[in-house]
N, C-alpha and C. Protein backbone atom coordinates (compact mmCIF):
# COMPACT_ATOMS: atom_id res chain seq x y z
N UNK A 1 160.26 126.44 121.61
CA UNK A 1 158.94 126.80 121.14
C UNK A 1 158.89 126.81 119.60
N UNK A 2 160.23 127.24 118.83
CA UNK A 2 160.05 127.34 117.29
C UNK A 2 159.62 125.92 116.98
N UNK A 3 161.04 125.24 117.91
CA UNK A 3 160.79 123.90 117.16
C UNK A 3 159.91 123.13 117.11
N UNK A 4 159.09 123.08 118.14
CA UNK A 4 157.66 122.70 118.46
C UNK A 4 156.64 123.03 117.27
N UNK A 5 156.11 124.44 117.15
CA UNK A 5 155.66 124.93 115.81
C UNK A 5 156.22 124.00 114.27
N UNK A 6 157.41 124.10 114.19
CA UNK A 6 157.38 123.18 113.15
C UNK A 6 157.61 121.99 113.16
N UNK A 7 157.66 121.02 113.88
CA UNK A 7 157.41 120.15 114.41
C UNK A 7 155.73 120.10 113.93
N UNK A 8 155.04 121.05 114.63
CA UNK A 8 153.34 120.52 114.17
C UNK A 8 153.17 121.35 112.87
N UNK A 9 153.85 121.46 112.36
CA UNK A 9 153.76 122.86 110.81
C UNK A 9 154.11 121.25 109.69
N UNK A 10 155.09 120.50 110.45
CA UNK A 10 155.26 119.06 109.82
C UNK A 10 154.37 118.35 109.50
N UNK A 11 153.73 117.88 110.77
CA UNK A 11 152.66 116.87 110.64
C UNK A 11 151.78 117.53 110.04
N UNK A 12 150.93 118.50 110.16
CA UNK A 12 149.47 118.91 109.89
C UNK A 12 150.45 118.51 108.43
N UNK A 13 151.16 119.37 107.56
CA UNK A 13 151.53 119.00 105.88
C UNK A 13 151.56 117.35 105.73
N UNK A 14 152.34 116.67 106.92
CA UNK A 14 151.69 115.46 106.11
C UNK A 14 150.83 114.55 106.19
N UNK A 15 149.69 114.83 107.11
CA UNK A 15 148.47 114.40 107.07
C UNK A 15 147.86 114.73 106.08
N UNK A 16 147.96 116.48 105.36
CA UNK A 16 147.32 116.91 104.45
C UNK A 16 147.82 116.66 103.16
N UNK A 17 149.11 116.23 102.92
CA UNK A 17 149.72 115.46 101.88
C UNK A 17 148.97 113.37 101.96
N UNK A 18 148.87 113.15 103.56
CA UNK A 18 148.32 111.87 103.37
C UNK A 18 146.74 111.77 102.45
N UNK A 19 146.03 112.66 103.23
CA UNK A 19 144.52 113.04 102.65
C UNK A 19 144.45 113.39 100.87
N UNK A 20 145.22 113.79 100.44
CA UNK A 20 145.28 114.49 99.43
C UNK A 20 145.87 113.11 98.31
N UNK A 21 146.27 112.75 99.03
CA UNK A 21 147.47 111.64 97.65
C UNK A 21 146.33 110.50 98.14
N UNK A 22 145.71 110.06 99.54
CA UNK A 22 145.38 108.77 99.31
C UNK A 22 145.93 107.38 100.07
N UNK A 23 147.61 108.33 100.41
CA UNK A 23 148.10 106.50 100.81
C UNK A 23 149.03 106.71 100.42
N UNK A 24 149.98 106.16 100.52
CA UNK A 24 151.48 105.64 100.32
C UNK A 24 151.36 104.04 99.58
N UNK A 25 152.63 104.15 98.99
CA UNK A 25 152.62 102.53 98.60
C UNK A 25 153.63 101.82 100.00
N UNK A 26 153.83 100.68 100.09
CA UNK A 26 154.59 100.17 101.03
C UNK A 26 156.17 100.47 100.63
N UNK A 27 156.65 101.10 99.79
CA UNK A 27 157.85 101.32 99.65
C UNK A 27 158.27 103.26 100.18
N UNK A 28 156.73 103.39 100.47
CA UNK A 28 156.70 105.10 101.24
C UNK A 28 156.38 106.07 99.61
N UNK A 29 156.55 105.44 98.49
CA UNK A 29 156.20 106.32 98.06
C UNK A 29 154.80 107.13 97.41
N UNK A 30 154.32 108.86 97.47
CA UNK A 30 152.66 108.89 97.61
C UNK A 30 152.08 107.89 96.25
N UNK A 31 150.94 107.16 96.55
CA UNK A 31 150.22 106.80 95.41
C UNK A 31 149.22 107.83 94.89
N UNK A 32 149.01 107.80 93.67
CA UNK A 32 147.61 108.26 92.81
C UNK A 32 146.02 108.45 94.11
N UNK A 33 145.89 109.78 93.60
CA UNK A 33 144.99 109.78 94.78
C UNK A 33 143.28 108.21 94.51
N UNK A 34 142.76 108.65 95.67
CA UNK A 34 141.56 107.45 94.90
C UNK A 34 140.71 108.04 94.17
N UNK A 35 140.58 106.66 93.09
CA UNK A 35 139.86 107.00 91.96
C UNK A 35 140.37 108.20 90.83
N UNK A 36 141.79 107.91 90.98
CA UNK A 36 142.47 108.66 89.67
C UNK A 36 142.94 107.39 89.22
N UNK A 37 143.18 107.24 87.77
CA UNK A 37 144.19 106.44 87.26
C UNK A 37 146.02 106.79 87.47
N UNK A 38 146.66 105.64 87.85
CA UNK A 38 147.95 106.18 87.71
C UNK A 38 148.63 106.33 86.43
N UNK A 39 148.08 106.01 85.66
CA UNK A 39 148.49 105.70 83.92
C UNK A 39 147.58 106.57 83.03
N UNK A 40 147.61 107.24 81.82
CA UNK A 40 146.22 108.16 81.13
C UNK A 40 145.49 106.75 80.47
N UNK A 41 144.73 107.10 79.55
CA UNK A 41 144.15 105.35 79.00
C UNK A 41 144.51 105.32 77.94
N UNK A 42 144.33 104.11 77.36
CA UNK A 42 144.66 104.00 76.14
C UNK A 42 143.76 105.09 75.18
N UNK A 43 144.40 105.50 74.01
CA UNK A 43 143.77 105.95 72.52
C UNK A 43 143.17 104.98 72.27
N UNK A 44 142.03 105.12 71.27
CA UNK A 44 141.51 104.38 70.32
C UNK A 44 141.74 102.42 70.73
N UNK A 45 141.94 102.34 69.58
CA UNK A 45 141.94 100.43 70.15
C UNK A 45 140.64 100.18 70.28
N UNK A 46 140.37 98.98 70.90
CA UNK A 46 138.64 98.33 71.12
C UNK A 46 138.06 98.41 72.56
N UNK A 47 136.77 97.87 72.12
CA UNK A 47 136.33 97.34 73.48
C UNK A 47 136.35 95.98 74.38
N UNK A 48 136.49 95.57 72.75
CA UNK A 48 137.22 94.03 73.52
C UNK A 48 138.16 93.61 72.95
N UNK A 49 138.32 92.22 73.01
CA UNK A 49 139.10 91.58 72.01
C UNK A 49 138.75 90.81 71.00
N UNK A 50 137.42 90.45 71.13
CA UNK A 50 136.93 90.04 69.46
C UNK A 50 137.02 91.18 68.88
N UNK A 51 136.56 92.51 69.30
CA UNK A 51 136.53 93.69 68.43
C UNK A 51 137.56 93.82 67.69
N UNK A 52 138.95 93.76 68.59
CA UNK A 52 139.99 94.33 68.05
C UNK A 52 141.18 93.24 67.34
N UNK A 53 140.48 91.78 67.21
CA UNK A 53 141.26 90.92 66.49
C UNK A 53 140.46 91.12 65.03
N UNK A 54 138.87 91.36 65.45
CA UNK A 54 138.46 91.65 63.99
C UNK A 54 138.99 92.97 62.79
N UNK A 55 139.05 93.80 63.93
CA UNK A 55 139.83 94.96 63.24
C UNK A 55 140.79 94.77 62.75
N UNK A 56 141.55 93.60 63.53
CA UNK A 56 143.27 93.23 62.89
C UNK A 56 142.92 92.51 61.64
N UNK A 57 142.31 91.31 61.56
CA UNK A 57 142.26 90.56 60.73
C UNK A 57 141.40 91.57 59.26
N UNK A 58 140.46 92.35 59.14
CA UNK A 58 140.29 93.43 58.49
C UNK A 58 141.43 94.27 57.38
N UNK A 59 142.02 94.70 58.56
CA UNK A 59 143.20 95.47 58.07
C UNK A 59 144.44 94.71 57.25
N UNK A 60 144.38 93.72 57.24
CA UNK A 60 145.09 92.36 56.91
C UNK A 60 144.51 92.26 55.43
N UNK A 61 143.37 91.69 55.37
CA UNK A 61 142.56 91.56 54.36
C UNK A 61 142.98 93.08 53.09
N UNK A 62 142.35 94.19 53.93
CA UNK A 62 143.09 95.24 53.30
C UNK A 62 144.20 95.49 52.37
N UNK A 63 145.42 94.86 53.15
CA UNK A 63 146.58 95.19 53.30
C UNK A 63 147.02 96.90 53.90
N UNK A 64 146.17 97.66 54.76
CA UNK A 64 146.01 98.40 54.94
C UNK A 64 147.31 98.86 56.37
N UNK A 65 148.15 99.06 56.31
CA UNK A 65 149.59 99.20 56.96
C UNK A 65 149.05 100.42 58.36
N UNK A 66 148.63 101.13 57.92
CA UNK A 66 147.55 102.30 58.92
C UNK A 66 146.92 101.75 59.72
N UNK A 67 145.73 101.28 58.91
CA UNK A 67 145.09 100.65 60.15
C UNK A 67 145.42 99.89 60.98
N UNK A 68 146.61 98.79 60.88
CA UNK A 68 147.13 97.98 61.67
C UNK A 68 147.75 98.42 62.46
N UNK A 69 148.46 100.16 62.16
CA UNK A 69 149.42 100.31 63.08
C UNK A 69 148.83 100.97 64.50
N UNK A 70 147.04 101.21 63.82
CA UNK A 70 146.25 101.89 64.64
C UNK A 70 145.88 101.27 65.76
N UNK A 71 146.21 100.01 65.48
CA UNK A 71 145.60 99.22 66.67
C UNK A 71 146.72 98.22 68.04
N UNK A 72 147.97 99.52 67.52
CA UNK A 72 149.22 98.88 68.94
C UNK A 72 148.91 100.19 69.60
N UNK A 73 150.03 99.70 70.93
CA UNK A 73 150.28 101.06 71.39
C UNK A 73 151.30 102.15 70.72
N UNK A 74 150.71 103.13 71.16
CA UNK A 74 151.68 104.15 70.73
C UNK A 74 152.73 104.37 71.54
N UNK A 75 154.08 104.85 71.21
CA UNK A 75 155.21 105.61 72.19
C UNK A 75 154.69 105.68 73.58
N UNK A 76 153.91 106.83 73.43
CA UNK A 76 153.66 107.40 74.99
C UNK A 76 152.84 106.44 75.87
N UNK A 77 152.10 105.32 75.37
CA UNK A 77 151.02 104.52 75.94
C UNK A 77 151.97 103.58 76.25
N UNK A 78 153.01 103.23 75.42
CA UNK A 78 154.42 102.39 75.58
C UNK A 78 155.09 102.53 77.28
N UNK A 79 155.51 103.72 77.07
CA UNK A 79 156.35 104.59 77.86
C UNK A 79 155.80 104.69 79.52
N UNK A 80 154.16 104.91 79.46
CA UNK A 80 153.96 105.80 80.33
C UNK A 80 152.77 104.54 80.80
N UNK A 81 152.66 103.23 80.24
CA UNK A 81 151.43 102.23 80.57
C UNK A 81 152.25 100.84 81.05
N UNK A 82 152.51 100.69 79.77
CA UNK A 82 152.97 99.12 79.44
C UNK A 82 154.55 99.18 80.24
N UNK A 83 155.39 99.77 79.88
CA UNK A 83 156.38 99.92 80.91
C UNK A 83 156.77 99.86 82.32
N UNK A 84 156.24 100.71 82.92
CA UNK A 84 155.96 101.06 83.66
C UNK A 84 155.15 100.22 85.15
N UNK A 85 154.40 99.92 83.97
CA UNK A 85 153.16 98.61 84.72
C UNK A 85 153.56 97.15 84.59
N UNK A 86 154.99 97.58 84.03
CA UNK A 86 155.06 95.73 83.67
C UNK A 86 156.00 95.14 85.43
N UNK A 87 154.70 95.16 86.57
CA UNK A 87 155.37 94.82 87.65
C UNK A 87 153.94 94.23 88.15
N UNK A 88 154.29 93.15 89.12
CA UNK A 88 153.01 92.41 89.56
C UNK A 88 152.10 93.27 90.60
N UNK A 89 150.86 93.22 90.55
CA UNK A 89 149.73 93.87 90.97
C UNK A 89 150.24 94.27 92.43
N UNK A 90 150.02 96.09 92.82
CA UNK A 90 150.52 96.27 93.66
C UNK A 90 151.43 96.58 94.40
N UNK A 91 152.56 96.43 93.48
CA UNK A 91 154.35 96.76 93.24
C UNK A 91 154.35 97.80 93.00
N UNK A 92 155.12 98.89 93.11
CA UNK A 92 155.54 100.19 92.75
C UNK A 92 155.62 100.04 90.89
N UNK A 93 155.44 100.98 90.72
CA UNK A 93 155.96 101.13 89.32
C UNK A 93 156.98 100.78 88.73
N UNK A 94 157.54 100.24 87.45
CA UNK A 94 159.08 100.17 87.62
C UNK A 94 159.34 101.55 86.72
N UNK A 95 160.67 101.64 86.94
CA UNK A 95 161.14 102.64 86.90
C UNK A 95 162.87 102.53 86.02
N UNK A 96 162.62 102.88 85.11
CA UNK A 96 163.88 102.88 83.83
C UNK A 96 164.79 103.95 83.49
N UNK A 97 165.84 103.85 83.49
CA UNK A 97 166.60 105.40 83.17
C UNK A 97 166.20 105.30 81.61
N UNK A 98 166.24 106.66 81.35
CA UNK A 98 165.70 107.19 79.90
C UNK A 98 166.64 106.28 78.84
N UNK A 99 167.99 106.49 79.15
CA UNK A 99 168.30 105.70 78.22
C UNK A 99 167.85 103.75 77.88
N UNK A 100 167.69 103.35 79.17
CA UNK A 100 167.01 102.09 78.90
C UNK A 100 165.63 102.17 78.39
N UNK A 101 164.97 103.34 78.83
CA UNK A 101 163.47 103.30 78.44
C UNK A 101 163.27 103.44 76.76
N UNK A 102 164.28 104.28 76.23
CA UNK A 102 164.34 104.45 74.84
C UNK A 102 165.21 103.41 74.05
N UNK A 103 165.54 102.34 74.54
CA UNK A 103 166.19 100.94 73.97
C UNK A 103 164.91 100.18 73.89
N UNK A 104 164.80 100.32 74.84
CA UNK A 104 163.55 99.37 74.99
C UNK A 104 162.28 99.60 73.92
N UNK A 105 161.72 100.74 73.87
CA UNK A 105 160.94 101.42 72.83
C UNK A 105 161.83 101.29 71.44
N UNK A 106 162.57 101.46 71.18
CA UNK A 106 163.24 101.52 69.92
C UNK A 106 163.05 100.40 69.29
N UNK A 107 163.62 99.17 69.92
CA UNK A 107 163.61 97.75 69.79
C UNK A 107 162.31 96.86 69.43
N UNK A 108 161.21 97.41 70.45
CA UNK A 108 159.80 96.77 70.52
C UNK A 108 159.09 97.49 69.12
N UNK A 109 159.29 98.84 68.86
CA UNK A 109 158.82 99.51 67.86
C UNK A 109 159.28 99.05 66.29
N UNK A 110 160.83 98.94 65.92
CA UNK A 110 161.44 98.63 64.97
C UNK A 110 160.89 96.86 64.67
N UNK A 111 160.82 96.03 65.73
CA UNK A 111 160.87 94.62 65.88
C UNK A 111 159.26 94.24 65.00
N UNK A 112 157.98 95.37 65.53
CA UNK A 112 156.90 95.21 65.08
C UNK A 112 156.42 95.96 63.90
N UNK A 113 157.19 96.93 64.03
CA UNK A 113 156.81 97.43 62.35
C UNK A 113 157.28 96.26 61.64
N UNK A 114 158.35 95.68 61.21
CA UNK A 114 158.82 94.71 60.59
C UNK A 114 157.73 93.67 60.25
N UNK A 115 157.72 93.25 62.24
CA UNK A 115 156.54 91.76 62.04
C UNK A 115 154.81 92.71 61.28
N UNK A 116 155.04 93.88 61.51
CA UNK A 116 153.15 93.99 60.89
C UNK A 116 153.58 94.00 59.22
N UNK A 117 154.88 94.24 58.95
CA UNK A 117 154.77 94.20 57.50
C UNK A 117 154.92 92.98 56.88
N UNK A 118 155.33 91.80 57.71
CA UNK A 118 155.77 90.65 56.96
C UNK A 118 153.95 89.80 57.27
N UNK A 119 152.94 90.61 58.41
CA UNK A 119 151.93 90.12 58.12
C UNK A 119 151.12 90.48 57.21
N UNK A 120 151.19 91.84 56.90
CA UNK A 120 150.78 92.36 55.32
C UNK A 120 151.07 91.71 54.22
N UNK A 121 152.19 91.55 54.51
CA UNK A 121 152.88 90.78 52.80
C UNK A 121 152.29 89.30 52.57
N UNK A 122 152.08 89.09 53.89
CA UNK A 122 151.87 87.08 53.78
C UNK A 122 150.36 87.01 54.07
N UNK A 123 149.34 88.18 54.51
CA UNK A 123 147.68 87.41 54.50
C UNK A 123 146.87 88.45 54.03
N UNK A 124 147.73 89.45 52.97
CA UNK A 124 146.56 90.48 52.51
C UNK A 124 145.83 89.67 51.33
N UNK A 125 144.89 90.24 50.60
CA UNK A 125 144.36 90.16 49.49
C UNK A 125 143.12 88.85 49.81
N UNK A 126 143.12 88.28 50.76
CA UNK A 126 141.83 87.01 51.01
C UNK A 126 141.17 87.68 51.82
N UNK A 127 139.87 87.23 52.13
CA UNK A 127 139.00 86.94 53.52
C UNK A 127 139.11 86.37 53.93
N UNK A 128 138.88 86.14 55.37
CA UNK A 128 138.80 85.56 56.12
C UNK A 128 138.06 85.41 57.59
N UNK A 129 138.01 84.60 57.96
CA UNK A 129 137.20 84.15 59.04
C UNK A 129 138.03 83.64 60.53
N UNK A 130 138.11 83.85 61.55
CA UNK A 130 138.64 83.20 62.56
C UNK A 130 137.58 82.44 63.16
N UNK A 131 138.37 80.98 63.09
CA UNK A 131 138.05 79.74 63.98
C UNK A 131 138.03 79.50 65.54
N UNK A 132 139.53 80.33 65.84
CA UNK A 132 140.13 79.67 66.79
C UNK A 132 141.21 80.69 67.57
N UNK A 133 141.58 81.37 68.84
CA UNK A 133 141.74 82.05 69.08
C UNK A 133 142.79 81.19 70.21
N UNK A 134 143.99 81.75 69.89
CA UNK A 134 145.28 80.58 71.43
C UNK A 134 145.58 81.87 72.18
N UNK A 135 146.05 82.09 73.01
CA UNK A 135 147.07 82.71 73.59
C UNK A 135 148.30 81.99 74.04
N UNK A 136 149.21 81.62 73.51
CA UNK A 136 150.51 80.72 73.66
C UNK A 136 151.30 80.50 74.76
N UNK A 137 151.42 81.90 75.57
CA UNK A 137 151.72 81.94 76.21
C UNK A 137 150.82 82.34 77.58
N UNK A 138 149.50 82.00 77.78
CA UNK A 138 148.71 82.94 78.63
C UNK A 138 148.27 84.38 78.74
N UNK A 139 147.19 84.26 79.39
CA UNK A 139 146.91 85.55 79.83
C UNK A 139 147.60 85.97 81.29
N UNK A 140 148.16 87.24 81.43
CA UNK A 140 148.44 87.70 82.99
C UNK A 140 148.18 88.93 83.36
N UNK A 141 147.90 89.10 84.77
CA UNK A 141 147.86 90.50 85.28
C UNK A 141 148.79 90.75 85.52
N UNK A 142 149.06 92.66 85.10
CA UNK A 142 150.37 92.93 85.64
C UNK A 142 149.43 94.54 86.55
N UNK A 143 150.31 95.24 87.34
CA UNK A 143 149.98 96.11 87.82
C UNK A 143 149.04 97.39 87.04
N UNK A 144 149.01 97.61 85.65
CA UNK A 144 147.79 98.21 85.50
C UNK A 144 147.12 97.40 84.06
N UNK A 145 147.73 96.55 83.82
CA UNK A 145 146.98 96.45 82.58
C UNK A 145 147.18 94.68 82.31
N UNK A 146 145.98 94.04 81.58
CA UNK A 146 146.30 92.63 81.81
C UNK A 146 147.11 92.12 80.00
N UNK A 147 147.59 90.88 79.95
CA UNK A 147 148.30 90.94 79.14
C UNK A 147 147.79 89.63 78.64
N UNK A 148 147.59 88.99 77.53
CA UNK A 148 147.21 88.19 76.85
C UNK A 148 148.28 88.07 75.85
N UNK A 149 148.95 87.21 76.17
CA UNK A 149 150.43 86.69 75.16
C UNK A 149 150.07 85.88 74.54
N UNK A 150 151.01 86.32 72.96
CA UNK A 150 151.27 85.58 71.99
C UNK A 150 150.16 85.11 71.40
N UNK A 151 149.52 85.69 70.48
CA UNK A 151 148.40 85.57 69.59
C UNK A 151 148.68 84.25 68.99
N UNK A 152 147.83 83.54 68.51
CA UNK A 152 147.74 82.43 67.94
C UNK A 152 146.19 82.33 67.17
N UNK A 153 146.19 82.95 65.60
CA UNK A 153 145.28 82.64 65.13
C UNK A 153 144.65 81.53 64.64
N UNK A 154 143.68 80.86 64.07
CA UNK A 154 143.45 79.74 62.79
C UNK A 154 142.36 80.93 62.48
N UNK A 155 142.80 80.80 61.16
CA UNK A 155 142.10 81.32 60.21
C UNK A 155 141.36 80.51 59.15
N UNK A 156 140.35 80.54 58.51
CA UNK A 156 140.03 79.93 57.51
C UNK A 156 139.87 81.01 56.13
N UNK A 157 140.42 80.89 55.27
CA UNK A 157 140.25 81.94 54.30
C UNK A 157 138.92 81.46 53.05
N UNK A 158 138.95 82.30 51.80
CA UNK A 158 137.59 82.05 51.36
C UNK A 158 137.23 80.88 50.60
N UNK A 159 138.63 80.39 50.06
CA UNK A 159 138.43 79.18 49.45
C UNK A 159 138.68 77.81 50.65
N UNK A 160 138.47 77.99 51.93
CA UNK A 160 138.16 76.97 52.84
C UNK A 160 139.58 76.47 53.18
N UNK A 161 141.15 77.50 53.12
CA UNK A 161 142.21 77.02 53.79
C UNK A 161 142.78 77.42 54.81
N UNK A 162 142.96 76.45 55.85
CA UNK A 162 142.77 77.20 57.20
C UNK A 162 144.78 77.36 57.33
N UNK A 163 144.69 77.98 57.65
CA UNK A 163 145.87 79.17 58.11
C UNK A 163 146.25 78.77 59.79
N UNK A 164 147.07 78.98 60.09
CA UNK A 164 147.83 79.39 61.57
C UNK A 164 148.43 81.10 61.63
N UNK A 165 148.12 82.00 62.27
CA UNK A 165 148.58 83.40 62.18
C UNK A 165 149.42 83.38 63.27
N UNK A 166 150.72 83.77 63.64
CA UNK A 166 151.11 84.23 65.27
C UNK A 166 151.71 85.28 65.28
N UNK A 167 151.09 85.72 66.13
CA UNK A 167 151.90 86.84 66.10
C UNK A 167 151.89 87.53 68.07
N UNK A 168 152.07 89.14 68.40
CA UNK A 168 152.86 89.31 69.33
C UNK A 168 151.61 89.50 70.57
N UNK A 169 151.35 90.29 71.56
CA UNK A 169 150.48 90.48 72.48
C UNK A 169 149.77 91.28 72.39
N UNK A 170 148.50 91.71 72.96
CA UNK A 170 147.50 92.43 73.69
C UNK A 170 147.31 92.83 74.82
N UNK A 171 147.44 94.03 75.51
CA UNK A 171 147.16 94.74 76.69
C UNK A 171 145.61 95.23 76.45
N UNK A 172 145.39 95.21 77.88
CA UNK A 172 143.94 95.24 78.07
C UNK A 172 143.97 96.08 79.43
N UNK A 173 144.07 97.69 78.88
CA UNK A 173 143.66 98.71 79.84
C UNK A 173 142.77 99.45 80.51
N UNK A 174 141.96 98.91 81.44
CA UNK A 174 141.12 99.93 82.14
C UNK A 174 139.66 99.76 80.52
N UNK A 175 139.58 98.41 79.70
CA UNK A 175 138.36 97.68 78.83
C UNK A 175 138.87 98.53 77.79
N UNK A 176 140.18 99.30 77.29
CA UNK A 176 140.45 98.97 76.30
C UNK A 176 141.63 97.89 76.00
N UNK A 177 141.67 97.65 74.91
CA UNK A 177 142.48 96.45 74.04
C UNK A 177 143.25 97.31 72.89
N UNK A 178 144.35 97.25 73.00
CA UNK A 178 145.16 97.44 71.97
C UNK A 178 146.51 96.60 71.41
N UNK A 179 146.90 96.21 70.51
CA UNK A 179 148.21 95.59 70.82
C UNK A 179 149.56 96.25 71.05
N UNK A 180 150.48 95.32 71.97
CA UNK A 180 151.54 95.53 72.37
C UNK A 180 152.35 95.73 71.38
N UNK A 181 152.55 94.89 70.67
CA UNK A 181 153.70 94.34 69.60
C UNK A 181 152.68 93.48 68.23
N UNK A 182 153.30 93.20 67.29
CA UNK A 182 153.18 92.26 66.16
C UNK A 182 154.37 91.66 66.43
N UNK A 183 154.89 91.49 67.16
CA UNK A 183 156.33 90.57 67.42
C UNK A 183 156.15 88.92 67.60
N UNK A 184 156.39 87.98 66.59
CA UNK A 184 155.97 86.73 67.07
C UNK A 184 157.07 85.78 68.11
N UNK A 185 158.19 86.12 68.80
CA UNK A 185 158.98 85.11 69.23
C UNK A 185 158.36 84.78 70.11
């Protein structure tokens, strides 16, 4: 008779754990209930991506090191978005031991401060205009956020010389846009 009782003391919890979470993923583990995000959203960044290439190219003009840096992700948007989500639509999350997760961040962080400063140094002080907009490597969906690789500007500046810019990616979360990296490889 006990065992019976919990036996149904079982199920009723996980029906009410099913109801409550939403679903399972196919690997059993609970998903985000519906209509929560599994990720928080991005900070700041744009609404699109003309917005937020204009903002780049702006900050450029500037030479304004801030504003450029305003417009990647941050650590935690790193950590807890782009990471995380970098698995095809539908896939579990991936999942990194801390110490890989903080190689990984270290690397992508150090790699683009560098590339946003060597774009400061090489297209501040003109205006400019964009022509022409590549993605080099495509656009893709990944499980929460879509990815538009490898920037590829033409620029025309004010005395009419057109430029090539490249530089690293754009994530595009839930209609915001921020960049990934200034990393050009």
């Amino acid at each position: 008779m006990k065992l019976a009782r919990i036996s149904v003391l079982v199920l009723v919890m996980g029906i009410a754990a099913f109801v409550v979470l939403g679903g399972t993923t196919v690997s059993g583990l609970p998903t985000a209930p519906r209509g929560a995000a599994p990720h928080p959203p991005l900070s700041g960044g744009a609404s699109s991506v003309d917005e937020l290439l204009g903002r780049f190219v702006k900050a450029l003009e500037a030479n304004d090191g801030d504003a450029l840096e305003a417009l990647r992700v941050t650590e935690d948007e790193y950590r807890k978005i782009i990471m995380p989500g970098s698995v095809k639509p539908g896939e579990p999350p991936q999942k990194l031991s801390p110490r890989a997760d903080e190689y990984f961040w270290q690397s992508l962080d150090t790699k683009s401060l560098y590339g946003g400063r060597a774009l400061l140094a090489g297209y501040n002080g003109r205006t400019y205009r964009i022509t022409n907009v590549t993605w080099l490597k495509g656009i893709d969906d990944y499980a929460w956020y879509r990815c538009y690789d490898r920037l590829e500007l033409t620029l025309v500046d004010q005395s009419g010389e057109e430029l090539k810019l490249n530089t690293g990616s754009v994530a595009e979360v839930d209609g915001r846009f921020k960049f990934i990296s200034f990393i050009r490889d």
